[in-house]
Protein backbone atom coordinates (compact mmCIF):
# COMPACT_ATOMS: atom_id res chain seq x y z
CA UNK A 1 2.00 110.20 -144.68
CA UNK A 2 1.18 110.40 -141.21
CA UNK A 3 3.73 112.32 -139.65
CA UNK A 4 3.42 109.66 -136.00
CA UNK A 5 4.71 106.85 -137.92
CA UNK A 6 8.09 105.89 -136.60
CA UNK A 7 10.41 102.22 -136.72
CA UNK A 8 12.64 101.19 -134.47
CA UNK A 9 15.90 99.58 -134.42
CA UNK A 10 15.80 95.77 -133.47
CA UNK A 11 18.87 94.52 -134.42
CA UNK A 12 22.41 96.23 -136.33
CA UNK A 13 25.01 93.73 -137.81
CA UNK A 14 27.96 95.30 -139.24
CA UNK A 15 31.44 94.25 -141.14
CA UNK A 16 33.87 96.96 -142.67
CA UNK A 17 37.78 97.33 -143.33
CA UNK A 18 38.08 98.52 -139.74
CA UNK A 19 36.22 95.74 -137.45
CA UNK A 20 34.45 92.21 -137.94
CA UNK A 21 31.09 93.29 -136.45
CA UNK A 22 29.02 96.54 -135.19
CA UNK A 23 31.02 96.95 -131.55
CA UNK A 24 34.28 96.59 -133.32
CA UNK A 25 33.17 98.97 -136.51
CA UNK A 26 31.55 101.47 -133.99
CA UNK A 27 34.69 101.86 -131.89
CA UNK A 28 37.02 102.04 -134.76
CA UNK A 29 35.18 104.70 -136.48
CA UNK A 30 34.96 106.67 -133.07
CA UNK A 31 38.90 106.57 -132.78
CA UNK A 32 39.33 107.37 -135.87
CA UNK A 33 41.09 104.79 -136.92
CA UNK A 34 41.75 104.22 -140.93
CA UNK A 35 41.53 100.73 -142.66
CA UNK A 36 43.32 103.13 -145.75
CA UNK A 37 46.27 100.67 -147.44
CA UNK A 38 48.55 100.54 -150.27
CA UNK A 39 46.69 97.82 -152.80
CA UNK A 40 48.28 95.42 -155.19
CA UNK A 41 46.25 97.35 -158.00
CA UNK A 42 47.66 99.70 -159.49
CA UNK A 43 46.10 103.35 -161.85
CA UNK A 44 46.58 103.97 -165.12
CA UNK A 45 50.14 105.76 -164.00
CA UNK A 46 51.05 102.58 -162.26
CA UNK A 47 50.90 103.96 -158.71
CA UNK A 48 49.34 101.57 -156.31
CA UNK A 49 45.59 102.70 -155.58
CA UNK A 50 44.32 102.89 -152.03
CA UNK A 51 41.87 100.88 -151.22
CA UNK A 52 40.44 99.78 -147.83
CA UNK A 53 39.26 96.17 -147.89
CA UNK A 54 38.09 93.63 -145.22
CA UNK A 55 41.39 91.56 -143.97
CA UNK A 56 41.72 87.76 -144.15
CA UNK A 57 42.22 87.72 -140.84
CA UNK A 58 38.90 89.38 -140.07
CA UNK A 59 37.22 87.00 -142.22
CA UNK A 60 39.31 83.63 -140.63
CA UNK A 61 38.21 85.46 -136.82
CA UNK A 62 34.52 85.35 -137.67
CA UNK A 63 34.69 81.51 -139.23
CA UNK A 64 36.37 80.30 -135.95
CA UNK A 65 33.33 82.53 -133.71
CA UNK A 66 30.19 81.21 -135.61
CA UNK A 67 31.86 77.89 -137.44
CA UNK A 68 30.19 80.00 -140.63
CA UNK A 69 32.47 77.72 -143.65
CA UNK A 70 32.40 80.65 -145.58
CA UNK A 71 34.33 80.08 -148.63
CA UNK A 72 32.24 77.10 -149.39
CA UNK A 73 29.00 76.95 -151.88
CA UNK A 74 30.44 80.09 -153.54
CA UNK A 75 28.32 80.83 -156.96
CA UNK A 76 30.34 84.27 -157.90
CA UNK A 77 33.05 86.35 -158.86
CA UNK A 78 35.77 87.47 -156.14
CA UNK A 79 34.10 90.42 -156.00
CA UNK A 80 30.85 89.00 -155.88
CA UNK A 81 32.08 86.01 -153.17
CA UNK A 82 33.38 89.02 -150.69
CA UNK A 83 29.57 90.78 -151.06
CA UNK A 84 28.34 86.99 -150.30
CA UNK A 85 30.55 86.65 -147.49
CA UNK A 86 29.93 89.70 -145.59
CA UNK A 87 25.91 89.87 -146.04
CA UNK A 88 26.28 86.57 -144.52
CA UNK A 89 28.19 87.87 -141.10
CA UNK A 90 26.32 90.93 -140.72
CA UNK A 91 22.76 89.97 -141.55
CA UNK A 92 23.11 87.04 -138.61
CA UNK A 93 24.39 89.78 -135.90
CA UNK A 94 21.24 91.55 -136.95
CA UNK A 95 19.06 88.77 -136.44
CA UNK A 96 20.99 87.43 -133.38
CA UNK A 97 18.31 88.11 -131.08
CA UNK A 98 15.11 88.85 -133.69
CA UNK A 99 12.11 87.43 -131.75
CA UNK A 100 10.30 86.07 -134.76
CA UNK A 101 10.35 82.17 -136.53
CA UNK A 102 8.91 82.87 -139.70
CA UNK A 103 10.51 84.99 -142.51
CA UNK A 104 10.19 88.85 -142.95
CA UNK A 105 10.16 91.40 -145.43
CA UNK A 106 13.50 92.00 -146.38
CA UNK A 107 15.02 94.49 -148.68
CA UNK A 108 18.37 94.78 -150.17
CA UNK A 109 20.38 97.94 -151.30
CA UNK A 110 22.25 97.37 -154.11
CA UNK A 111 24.73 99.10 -156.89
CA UNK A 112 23.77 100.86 -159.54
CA UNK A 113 26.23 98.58 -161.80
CA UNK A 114 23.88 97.15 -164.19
CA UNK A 115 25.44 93.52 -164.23
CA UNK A 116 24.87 93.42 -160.03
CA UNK A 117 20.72 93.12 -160.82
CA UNK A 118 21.23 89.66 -162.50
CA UNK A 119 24.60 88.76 -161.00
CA UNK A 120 23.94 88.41 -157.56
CA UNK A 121 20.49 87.11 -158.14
CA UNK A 122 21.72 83.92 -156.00
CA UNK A 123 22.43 86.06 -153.55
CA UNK A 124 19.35 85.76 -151.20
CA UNK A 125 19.43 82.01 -152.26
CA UNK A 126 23.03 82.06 -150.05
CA UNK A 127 21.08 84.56 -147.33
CA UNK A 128 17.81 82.28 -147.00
CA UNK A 129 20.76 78.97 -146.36
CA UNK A 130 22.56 81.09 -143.59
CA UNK A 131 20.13 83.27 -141.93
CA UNK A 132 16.69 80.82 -141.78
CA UNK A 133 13.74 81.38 -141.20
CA UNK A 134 14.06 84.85 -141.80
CA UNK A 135 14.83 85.37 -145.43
CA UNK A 136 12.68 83.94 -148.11
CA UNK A 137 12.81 85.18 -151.85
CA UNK A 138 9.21 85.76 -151.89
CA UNK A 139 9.06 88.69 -149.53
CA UNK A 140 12.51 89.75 -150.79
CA UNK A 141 12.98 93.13 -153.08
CA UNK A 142 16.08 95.09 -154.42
CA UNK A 143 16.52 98.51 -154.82
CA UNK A 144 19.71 99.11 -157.56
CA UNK A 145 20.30 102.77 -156.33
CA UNK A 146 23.40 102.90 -154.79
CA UNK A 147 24.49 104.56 -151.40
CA UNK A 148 20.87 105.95 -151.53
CA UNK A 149 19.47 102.33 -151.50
CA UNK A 150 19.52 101.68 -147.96
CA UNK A 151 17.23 105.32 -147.09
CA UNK A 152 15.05 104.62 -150.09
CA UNK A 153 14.13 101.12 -148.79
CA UNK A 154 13.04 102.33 -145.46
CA UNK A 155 11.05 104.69 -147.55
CA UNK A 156 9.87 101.83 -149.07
CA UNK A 157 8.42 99.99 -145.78
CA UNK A 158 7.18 103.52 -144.33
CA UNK A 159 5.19 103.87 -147.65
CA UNK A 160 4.22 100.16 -148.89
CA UNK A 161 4.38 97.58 -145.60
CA UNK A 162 4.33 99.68 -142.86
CA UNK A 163 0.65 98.72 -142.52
CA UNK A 164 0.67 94.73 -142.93
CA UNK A 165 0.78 92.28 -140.39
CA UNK A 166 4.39 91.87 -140.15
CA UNK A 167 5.89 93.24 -137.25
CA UNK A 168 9.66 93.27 -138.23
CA UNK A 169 11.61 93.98 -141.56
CA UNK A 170 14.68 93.72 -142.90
CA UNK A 171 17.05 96.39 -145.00
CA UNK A 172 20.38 96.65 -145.64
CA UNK A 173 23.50 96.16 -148.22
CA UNK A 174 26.87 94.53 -149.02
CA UNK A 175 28.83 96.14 -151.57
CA UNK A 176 32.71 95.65 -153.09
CA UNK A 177 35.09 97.36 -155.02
CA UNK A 178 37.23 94.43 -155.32
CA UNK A 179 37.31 93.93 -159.20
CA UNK A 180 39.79 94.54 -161.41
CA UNK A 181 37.18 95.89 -164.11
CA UNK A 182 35.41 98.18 -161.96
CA UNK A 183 38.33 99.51 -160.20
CA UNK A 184 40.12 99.99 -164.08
CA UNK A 185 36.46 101.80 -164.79
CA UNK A 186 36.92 104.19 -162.06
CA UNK A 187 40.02 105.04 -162.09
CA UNK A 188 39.62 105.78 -166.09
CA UNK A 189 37.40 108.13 -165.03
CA UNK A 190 39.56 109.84 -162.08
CA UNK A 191 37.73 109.39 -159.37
CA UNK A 192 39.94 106.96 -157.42
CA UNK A 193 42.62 107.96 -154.60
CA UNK A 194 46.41 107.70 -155.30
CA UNK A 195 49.30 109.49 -155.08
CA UNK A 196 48.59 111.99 -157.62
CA UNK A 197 45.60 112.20 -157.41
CA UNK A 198 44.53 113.51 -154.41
CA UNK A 199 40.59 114.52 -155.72
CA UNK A 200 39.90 110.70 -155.31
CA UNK A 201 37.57 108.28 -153.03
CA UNK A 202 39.27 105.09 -151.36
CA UNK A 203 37.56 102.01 -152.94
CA UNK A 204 36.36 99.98 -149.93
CA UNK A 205 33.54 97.24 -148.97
CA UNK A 206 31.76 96.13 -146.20
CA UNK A 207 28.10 95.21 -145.33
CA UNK A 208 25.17 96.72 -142.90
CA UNK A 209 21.66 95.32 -141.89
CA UNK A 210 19.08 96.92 -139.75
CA UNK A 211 16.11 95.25 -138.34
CA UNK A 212 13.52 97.37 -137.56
CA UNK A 213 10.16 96.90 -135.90
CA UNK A 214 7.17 99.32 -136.14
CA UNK A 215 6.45 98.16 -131.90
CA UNK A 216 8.55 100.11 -130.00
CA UNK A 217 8.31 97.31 -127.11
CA UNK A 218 10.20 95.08 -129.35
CA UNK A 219 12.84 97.46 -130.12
CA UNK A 220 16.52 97.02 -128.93
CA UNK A 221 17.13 98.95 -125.64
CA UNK A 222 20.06 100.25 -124.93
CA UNK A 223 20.92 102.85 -121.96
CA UNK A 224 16.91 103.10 -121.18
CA UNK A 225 16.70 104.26 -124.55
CA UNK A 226 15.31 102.95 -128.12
CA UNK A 227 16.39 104.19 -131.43
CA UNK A 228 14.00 105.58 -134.03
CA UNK A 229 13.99 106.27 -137.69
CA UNK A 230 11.15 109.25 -138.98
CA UNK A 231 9.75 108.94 -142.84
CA UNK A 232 12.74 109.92 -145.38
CA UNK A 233 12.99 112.46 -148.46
CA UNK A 234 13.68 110.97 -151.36
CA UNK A 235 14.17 113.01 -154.18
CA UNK A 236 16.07 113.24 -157.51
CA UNK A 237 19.57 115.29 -158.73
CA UNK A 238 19.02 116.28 -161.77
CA UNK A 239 22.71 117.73 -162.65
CA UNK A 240 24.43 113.86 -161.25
CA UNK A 241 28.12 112.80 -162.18
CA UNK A 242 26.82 111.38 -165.59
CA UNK A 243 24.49 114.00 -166.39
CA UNK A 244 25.42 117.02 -168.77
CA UNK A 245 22.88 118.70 -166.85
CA UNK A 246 24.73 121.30 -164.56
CA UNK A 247 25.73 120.46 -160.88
CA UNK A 248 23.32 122.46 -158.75
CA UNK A 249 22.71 120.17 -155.18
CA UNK A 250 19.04 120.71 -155.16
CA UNK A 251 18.43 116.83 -155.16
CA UNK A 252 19.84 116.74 -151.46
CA UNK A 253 18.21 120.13 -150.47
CA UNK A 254 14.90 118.41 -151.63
CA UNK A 255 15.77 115.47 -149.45
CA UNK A 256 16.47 117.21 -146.66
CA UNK A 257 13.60 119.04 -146.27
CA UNK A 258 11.02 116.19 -146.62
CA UNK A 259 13.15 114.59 -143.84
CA UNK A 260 12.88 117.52 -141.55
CA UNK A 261 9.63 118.63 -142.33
CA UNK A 262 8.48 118.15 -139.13
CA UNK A 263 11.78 118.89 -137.08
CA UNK A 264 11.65 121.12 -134.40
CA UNK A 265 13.78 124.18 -135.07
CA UNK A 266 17.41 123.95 -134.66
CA UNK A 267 17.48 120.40 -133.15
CA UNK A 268 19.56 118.23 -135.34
CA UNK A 269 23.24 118.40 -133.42
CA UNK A 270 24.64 115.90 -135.96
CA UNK A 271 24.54 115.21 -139.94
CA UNK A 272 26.12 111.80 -140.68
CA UNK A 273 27.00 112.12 -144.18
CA UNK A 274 28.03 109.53 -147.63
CA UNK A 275 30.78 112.15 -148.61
CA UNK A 276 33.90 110.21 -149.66
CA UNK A 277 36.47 112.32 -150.23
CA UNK A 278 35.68 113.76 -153.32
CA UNK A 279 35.14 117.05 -153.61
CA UNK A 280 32.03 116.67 -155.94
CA UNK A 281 29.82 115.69 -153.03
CA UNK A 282 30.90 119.04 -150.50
CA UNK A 283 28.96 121.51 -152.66
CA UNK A 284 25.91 119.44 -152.68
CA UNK A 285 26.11 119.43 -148.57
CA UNK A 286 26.76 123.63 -148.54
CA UNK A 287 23.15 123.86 -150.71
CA UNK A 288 21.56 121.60 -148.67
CA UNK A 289 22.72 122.69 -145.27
CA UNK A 290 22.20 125.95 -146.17
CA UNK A 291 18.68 126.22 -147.55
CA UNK A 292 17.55 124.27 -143.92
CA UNK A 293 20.01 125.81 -141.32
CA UNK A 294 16.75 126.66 -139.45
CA UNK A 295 16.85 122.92 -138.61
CA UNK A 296 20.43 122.31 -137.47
CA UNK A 297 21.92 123.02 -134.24
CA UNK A 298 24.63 126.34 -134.81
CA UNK A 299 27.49 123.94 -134.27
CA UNK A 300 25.86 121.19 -135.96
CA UNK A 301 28.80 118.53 -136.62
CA UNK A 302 29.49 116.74 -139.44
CA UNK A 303 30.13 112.91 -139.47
CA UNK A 304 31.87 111.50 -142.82
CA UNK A 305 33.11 108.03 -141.42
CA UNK A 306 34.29 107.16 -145.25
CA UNK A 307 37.41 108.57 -143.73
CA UNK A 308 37.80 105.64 -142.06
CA UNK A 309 36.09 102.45 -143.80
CA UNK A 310 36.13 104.02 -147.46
CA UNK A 311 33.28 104.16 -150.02
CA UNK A 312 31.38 100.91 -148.99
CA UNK A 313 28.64 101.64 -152.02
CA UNK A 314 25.23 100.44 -151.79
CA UNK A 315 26.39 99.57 -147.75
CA UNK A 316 26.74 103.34 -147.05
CA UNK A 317 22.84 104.20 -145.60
CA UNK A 318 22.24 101.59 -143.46
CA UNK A 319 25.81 101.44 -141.68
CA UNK A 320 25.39 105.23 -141.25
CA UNK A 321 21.89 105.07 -139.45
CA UNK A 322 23.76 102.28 -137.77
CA UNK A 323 27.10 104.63 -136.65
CA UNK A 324 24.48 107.34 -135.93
CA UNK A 325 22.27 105.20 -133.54
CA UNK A 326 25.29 103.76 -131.31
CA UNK A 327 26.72 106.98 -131.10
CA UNK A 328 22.95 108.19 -130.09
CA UNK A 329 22.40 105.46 -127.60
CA UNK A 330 25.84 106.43 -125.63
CA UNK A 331 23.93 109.29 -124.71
CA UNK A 332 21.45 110.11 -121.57
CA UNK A 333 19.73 113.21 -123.31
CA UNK A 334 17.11 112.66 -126.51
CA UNK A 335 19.12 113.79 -129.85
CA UNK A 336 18.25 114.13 -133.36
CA UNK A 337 21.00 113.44 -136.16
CA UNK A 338 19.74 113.43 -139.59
CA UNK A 339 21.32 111.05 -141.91
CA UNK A 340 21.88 111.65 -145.58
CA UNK A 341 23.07 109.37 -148.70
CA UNK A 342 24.39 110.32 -152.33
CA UNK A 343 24.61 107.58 -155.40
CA UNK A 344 26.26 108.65 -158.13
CA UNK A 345 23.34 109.20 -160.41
CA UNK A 346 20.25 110.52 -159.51
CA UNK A 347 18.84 109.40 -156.20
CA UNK A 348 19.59 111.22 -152.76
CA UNK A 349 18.18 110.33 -149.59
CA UNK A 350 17.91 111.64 -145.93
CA UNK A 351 16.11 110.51 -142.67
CA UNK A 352 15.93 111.61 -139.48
CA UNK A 353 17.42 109.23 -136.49
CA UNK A 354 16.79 109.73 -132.42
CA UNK A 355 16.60 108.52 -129.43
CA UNK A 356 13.58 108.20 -127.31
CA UNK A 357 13.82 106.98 -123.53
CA UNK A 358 12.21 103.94 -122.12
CA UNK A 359 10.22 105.78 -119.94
CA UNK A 360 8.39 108.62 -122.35
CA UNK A 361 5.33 107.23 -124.28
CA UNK A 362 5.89 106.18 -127.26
């Protein structure tokens, strides 16, 4: 792939636990503030689980702002309504000011739970009646990968589209943990946070979209500078949570070094990462950061905003490349973060975000 290929951000629309769009989610995250709370479900012990959900009051804010009726023409689940509602909020904020009037390639991350891939099949039906012209089923795609889904469809454009006529595309996800089922499924399993268990992640849910451009002139400015994304690395885990195989992190080291491949040396001051809390996920991070120190600054720092919103599943790419490119544009110097997502199974995915100024060619 030609290594001069870049996008650009042209839009970000955001929802999480901790604010009801991107200025409110940025913020929160940067003061650390927690959207962690006691649920009304409770583990297999009967100790209340943590979770970190969106608040009715968030929701009831956003209908009065944008008159949105959005418990209305529902088609789902609860768990499935919430992943309605919030693609609906933060895939207009993207497209707020998205210079275009016809629709756009547009791909969704989604969770690896097999019943999502025919469950929310009305869900870009709901998008295309919200958000029009810019979503139409025919230049619409999934990707049922996980937190890794929102890298691996940017891969996607870089690879497939990035050469058509279209000028702008689409990615992102909405994910949930709010289900009774899945929440019973996980916490069989251990992995969710409660008293007693403190080697847990906080169940949580929220949505992220990105529109990105391959013309820098159309991309969002924002202190004289634009925001852009470099090819990702894909690649595989072999030794996953379900596999038997053992546990050795060279999926992520794989993916980090087709992001960086053509990094300058020690440059990347900040890895914004999909760890959750579990310890699983920190050994995976040592390989990796390891085996490609040569990239990252000596006090590189290491961004794992889960702390604050929880595991946000299939959301968890795109609203990282979205915390990492507001934190980027507060800045007056260029600075590379690289960006890096984990599902559960096999996939892992990394990209490389920065800021160029206004004034540089681009």
């Amino acid at each position: 792939m030609n290594s001069d290929k870049k996008l650009y951000i042209a839009g970000i629309g955001m929802i999480s636990s901790i604010g009801g769009d991107t200025a409110m989610t940025t913020a929160a995250v940067e003061a650390g503030i927690s959207g962690y709370q006691l649920s009304d479900f409770d583990s297999h012990t009967g100790e209340p689980l943590t979770l970190s959900l969106v608040s009715e009051d968030i929701f009831g804010e956003i209908e009065i702002k944008t008159g949105l009726k959005l418990d209305q023409g529902n088609r789902f689940n609860m768990r499935h309504d919430r992943i309605t509602i919030m693609a609906t909020i933060a895939l207009k904020e993207a497209c707020a000011n998205l210079c275009s009037d016809k629709a756009v390639p547009f791909i969704m991350a989604q969770s690896e739970y097999s019943y999502d891939k025919t469950d929310l099949s009305s869900l870009v039906d709901n998008l295309a009646n919200n958000a029009p012209p810019w979503i139409d089923s025919k230049l619409t795609r999934t990707l049922n990968s996980g937190r890794a889904a929102g890298i691996e469809a940017i891969d996607m454009i870089f690879n497939y589209l990035y050469d058509s006529e279209h000028d702008y595309f689409i990615v992102g996800g909405s994910d949930s943990y709010f289900d009774d089922a899945l929440l019973s499924q996980l916490d069989g399993e251990g992995r969710l946070l409660y008293l007693n268990n403190a080697d847990g992640f906080v169940a949580g849910e929220g949505a992220t979209y990105l529109v990105l451009t391959k013309k820098p002139e159309l991309a969002l400015v924002k202190n004289k500078q634009v925001v852009a994304l470099s090819p990702p690395g894909i690649s595989e885990e072999k030794g996953h949570l379900k596999s038997k195989l053992p546990y050795k992190g060279e999926g992520l080291d794989a993916a980090f070094k087709a992001a960086l491949i053509n990094q300058p040396p020690e440059s990347v001051s900040e890895i914004y990462s999909s760890m959750n809390g579990e310890n699983h996920w920190a050994k995976e991070l040592g390989v990796a950061q390891l085996r490609n120190k040569q990239y990252l600054a000596e006090q590189v720092t290491i961004n794992h905003p889960a702390e604050c919103y929880g595991d946000i599943g299939s959301a968890t790419g795109p609203m990282l490349i979205a915390l990492s490119a507001e934190n980027l544009w507060a800045r007056n110097t260029q600075h590379w973060h690289l960006v890096y997502s984990s599902s559960d199974i096999t996939k892992r995915s990394a990209i490389v975000v920065e800021t160029i100024l206004v004034n540089k060619s681009l």
